[in-house]
Protein backbone atom coordinates (compact mmCIF):
# COMPACT_ATOMS: atom_id res chain seq x y z
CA UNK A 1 -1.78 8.76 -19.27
CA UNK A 2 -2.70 5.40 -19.74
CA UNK A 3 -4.34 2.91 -22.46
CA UNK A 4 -6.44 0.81 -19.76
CA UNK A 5 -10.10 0.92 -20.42
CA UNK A 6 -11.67 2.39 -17.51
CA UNK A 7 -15.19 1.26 -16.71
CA UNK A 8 -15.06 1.76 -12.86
CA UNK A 9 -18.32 1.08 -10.68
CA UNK A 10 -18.40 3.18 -7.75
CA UNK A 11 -19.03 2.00 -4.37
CA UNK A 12 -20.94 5.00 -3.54
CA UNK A 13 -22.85 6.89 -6.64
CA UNK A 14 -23.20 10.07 -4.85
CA UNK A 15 -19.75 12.06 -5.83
CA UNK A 16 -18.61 15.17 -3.69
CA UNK A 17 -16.80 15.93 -0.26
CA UNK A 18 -18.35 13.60 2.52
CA UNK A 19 -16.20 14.90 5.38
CA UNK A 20 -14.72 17.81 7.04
CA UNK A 21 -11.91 18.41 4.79
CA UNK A 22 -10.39 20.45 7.76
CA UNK A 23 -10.01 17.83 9.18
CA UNK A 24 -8.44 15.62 6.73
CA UNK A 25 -4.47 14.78 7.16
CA UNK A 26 -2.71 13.52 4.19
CA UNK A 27 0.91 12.10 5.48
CA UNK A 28 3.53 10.83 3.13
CA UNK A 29 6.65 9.32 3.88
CA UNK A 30 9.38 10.03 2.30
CA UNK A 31 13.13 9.39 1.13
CA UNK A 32 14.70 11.09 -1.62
CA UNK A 33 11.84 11.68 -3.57
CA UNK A 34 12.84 14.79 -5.55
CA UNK A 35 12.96 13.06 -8.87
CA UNK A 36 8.86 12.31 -7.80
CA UNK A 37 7.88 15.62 -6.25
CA UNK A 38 6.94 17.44 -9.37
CA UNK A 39 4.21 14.83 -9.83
CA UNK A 40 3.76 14.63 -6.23
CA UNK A 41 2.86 18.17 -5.80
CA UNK A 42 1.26 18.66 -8.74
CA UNK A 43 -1.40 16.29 -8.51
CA UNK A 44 -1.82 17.07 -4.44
CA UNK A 45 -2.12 20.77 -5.48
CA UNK A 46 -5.58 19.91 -7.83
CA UNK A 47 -6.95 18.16 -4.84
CA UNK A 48 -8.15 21.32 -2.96
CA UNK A 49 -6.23 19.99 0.29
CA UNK A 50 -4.70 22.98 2.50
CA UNK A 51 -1.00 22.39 2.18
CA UNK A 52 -0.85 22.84 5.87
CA UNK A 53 -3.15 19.91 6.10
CA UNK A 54 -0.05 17.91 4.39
CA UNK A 55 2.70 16.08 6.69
CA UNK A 56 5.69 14.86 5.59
CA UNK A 57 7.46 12.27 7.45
CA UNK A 58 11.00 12.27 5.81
CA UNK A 59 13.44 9.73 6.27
CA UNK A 60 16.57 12.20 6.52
CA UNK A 61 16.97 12.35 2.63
CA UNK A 62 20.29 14.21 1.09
CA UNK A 63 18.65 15.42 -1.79
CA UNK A 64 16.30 18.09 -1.12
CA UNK A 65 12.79 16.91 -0.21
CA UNK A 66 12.81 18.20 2.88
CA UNK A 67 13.33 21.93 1.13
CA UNK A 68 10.83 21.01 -1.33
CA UNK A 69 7.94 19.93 0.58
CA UNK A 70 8.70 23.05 3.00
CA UNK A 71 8.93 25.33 0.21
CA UNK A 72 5.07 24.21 -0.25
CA UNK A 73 3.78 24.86 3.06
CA UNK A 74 3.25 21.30 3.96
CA UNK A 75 4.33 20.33 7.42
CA UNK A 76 7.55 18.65 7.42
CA UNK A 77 9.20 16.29 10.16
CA UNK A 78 12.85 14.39 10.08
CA UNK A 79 13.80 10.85 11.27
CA UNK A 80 16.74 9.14 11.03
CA UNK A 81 16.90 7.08 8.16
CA UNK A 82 17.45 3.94 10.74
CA UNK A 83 14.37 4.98 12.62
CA UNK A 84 12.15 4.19 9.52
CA UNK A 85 9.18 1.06 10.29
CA UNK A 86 6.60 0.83 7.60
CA UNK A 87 4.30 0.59 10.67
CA UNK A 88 5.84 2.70 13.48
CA UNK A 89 6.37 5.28 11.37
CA UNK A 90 2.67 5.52 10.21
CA UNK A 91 1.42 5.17 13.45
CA UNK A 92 3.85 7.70 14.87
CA UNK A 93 2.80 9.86 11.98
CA UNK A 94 -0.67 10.04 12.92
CA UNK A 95 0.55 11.63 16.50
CA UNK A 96 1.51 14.47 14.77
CA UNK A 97 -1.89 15.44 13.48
CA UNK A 98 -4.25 14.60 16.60
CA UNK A 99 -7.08 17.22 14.73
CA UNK A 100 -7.35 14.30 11.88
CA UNK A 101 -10.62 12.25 11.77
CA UNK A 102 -9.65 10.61 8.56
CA UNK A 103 -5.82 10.11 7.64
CA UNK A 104 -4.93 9.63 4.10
CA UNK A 105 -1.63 7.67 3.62
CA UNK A 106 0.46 7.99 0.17
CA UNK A 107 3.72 7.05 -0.77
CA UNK A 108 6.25 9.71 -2.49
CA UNK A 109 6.07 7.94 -6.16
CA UNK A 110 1.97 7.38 -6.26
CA UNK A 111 1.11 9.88 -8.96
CA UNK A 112 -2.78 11.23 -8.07
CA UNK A 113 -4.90 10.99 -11.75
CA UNK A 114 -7.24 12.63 -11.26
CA UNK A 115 -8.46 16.24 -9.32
CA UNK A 116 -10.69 14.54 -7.61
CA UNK A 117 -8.81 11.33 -6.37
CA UNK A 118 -9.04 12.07 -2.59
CA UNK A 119 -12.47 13.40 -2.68
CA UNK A 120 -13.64 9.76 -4.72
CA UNK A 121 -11.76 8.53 -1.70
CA UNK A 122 -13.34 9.93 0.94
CA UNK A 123 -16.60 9.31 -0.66
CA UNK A 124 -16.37 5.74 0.87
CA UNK A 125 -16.72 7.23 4.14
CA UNK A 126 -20.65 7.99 3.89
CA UNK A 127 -20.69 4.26 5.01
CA UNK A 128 -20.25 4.61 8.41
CA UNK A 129 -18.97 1.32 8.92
CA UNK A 130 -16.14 1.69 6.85
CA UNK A 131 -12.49 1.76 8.67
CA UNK A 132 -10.95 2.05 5.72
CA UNK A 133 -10.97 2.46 1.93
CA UNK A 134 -7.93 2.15 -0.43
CA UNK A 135 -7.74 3.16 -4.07
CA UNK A 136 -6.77 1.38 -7.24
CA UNK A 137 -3.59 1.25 -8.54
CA UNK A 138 -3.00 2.03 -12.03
CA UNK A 139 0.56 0.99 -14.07
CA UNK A 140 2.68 4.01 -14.42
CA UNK A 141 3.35 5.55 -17.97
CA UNK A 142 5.68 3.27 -19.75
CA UNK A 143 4.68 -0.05 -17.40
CA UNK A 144 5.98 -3.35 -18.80
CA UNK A 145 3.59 -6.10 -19.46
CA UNK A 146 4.46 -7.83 -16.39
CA UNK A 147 4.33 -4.96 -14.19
CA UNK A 148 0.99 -3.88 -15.56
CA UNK A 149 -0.68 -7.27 -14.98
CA UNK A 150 0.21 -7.24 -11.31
CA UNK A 151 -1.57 -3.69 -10.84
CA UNK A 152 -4.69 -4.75 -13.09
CA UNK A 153 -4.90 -8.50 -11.30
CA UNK A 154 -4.70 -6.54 -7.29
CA UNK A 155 -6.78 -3.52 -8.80
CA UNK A 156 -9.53 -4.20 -11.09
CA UNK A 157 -11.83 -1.49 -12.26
CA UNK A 158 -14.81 -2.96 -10.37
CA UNK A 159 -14.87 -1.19 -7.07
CA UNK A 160 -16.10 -3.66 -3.50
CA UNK A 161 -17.37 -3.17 0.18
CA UNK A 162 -16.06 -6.12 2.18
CA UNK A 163 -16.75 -7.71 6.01
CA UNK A 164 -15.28 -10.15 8.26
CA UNK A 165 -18.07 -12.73 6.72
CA UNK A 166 -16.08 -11.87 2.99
CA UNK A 167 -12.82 -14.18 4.16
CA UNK A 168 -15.37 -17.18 3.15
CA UNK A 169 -15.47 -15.90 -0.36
CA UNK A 170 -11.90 -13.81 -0.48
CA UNK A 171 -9.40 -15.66 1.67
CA UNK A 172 -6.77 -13.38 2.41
CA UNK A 173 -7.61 -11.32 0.11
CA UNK A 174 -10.72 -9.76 2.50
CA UNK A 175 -7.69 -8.18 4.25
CA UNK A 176 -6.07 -7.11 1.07
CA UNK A 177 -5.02 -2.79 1.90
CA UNK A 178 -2.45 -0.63 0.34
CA UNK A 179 -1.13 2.52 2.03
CA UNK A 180 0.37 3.51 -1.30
CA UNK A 181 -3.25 5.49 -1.36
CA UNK A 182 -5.28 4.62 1.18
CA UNK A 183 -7.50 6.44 3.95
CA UNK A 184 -8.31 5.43 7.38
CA UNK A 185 -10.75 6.64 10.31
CA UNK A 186 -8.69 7.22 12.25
CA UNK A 187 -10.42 6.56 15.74
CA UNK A 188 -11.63 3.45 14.65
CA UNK A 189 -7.74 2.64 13.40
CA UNK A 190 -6.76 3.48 16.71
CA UNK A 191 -8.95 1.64 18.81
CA UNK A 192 -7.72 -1.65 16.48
CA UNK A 193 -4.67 -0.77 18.19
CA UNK A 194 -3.08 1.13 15.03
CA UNK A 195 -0.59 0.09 13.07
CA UNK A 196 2.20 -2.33 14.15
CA UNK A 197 5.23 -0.39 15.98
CA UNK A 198 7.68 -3.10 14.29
CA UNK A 199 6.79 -5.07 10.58
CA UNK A 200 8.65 -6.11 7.99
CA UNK A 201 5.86 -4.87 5.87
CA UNK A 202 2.24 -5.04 5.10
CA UNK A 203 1.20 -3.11 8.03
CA UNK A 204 -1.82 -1.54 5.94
CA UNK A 205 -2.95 -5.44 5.93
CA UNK A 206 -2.82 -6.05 9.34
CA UNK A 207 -4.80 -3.09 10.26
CA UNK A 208 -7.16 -4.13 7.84
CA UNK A 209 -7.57 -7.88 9.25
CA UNK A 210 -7.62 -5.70 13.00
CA UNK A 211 -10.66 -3.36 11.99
CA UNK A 212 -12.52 -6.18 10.18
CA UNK A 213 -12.35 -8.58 13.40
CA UNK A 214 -13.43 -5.54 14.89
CA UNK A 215 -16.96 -5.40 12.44
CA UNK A 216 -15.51 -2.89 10.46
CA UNK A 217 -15.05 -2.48 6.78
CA UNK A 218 -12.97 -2.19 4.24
CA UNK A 219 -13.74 -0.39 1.15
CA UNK A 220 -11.80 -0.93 -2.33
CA UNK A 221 -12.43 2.72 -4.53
CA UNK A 222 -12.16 1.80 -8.11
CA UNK A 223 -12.22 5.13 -9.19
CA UNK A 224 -9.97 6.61 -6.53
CA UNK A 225 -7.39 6.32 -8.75
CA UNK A 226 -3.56 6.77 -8.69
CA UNK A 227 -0.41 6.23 -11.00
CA UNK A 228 2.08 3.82 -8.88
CA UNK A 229 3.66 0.83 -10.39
CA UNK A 230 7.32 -0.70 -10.04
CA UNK A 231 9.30 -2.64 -12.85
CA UNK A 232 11.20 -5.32 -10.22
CA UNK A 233 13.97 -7.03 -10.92
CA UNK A 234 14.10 -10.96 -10.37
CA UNK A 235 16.57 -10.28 -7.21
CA UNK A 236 14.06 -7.32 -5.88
CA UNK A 237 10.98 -9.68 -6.82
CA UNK A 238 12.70 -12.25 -4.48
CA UNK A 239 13.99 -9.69 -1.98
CA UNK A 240 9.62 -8.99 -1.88
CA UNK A 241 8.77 -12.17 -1.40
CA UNK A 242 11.43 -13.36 0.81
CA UNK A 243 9.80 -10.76 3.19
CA UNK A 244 6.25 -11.35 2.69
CA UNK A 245 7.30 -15.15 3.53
CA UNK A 246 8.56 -13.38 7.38
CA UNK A 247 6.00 -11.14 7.39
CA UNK A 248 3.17 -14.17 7.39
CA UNK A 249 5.68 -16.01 9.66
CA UNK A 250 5.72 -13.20 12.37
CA UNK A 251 1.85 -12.27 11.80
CA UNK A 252 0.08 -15.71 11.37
CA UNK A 253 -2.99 -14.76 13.04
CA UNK A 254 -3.65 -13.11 9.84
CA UNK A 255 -3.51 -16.75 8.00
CA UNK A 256 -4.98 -18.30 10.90
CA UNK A 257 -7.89 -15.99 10.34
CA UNK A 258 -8.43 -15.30 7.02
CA UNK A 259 -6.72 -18.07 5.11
CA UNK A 260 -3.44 -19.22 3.43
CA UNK A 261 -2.21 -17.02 0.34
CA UNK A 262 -1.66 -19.86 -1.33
CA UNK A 263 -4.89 -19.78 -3.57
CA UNK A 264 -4.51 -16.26 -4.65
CA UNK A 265 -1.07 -17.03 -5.43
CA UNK A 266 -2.12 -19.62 -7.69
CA UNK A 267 -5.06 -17.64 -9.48
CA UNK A 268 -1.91 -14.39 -9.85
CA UNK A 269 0.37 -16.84 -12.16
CA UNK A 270 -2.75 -18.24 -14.37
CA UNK A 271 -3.73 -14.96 -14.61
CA UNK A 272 -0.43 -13.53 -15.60
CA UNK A 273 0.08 -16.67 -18.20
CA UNK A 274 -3.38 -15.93 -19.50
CA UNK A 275 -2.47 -12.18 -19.79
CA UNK A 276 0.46 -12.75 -21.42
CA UNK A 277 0.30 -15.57 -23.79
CA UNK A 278 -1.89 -13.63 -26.49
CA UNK A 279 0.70 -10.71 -27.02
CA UNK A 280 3.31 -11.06 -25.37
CA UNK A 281 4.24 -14.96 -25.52
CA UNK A 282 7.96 -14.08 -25.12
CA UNK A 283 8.15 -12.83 -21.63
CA UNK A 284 6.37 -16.20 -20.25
CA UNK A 285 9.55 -18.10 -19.86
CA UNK A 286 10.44 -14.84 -17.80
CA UNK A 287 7.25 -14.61 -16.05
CA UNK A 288 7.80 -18.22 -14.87
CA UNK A 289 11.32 -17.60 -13.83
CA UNK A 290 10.22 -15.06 -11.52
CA UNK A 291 7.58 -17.40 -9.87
CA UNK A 292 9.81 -19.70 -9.45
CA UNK A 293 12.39 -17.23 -7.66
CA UNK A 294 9.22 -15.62 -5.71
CA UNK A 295 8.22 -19.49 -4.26
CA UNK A 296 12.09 -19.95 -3.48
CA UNK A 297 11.75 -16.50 -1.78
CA UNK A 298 8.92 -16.83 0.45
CA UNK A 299 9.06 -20.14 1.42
CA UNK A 300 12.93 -18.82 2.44
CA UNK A 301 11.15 -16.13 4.81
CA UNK A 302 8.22 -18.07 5.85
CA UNK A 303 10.34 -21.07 7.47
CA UNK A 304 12.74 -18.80 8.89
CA UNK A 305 15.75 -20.63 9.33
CA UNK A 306 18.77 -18.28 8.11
CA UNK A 307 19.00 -16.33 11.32
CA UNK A 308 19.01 -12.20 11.30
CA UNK A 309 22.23 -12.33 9.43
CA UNK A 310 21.54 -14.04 6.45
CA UNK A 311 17.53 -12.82 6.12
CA UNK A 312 19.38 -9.12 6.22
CA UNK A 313 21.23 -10.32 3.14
CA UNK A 314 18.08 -11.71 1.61
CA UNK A 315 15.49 -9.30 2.53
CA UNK A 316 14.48 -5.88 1.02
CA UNK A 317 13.78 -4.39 4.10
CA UNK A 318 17.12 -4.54 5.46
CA UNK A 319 16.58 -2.09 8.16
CA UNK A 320 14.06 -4.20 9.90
CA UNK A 321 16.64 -6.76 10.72
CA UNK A 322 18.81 -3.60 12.56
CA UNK A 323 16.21 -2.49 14.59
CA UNK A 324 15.03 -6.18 15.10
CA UNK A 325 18.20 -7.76 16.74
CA UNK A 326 16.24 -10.58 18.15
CA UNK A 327 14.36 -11.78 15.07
CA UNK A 328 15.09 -15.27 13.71
């Protein structure tokens, strides 16, 4: 499915189940994901997972995904659509399946790639230090140049182990997490304190930071692998970034910790110029647009001077700002 050159090290050479698959919960959120549940359930289906072992959290969609995820045995909860919390969800989630030693989180439009995705996973677990291990990203069928940069530059095809010490090399990045396809243990996530009740975002990050303070790790599967890319918009890019700028606002232990993102931030747009300026010199113009509107963005969220109205307006999470009436 996709041109990328794949020359993936493994964190952990030995391949095979290293767990009690019984008692391995995959939960997915979910909102109107029909036009994603072929895919969905086709590539969860090649996994070997029980669909019993499978909990959907739906967000009260009107278009059937409740009757398709039931009509393949997986378990199947509602919430109101206003009760969604990319954290207090998750967290609330993993209540639901108190048998789970290891929770694997995906999203409704992360596309597994291969049959053994979850077991590559779950490999990373033979480390019993690691907390937590998240797979790598690939750009979906039909991905932009743009929008495949930003999933090769946050998932290259060389796979890491990192510690609290790796914030000295990494920055922020040591914290870097994405629940798009990631797996936790889930006693150790819970003693961190689980994930954040109320976030903007990012709560797979700031369990991450939690579990490494803790002496935990955090291990980055190259060859976990899964489709899931998004072609933004410059308004939704902004809308991202205006709420990454809160989100580092509300959390700054995180930066306190493990560094400013400015760095990274940096290294993303030479790396996107450098990406883009052999075959694609068109789109840079574009490409620096969008920075631009991304720096006007988060530095928008991060000072936080708009009040709840006006951050509603801006932000892309706009159902934070109803459940947070006291946010500035």
């Amino acid at each position: 499915m996709s041109t990328i050159p794949e020359t993936c090290v493994p964190v952990d050479q030995a391949t095979g189940p290293v767990v009690d698959r019984s008692q391995v919960a995959v939960i997915i959120p979910t909102y109107n994901a029909r036009r994603f549940w072929a895919a969905l359930a086709n590539g969860l289906r090649l996994q070997g997972i029980p669909a019993s072992q499978v909990l959907i959290v739906d967000s009260s969609s009107d278009d059937g995904t409740r009757e398709l995820a039931a009509a393949e045995g997986y378990q199947v909860f509602r919430i109101d659509h206003r009760d969604f919390n990319h954290g207090g969800t998750r967290q609330f989630a993993l209540s639901l399946v108190p048998w789970a030693s290891i929770a694997v989180f995906l999203t409704h439009d992360a596309v597994l790639a291969t049959p053994d995705s979850i077991d590559l996973l779950l490999a990373a677990f033979r480390d019993k230090s690691v907390a937590v291990a998240y797979g790598r990203q690939l750009p979906r069928p039909g991905a932009g140049p743009i929008e495949a940069h930003a999933r090769l530059f946050n998932y290259p095809s060389r796979g890491e182990v990192r510690d609290f010490e790796s914030r000295h090399t990494l920055g922020i990045k040591a914290a870097f997490c994405s629940n798009s396809f990631a797996a936790y243990r889930v006693q150790a996530l819970l003693a961190a304190g689980g994930f954040p009740e109320k976030v903007i975002m990012a709560e797979d990050a700031l369990a991450a930071g939690q579990l490494l303070l803790l002496g935990w790790k955090v291990a980055y599967v190259a060859e976990a692998r899964v489709y899931h890319s998004h072609a933004f918009t410059l308004a939704q890019e902004f809308q991202r970034y205006f709420d990454t700028g809160v989100y580092h606002r509300r959390e700054p232990w995180l930066r306190e910790t493990f560094g400013s993102p400015g760095g990274e931030g940096k290294r993303f747009v030479l790396s996107e110029l450098g990406y883009l300026t052999p075959h694609h010199l068109y789109l840079v113009p574009y490409a620096l647009l969008r920075t631009v509107s991304k720096a006007i963005g988060y530095n928008l969220g991060f000072r936080g001077k708009l009040g709840a109205v006006w951050s509603r307006r801006l932000s892309n999470h706009k159902g934070y700002w109803d459940a947070t009436k006291t946010v500035r």
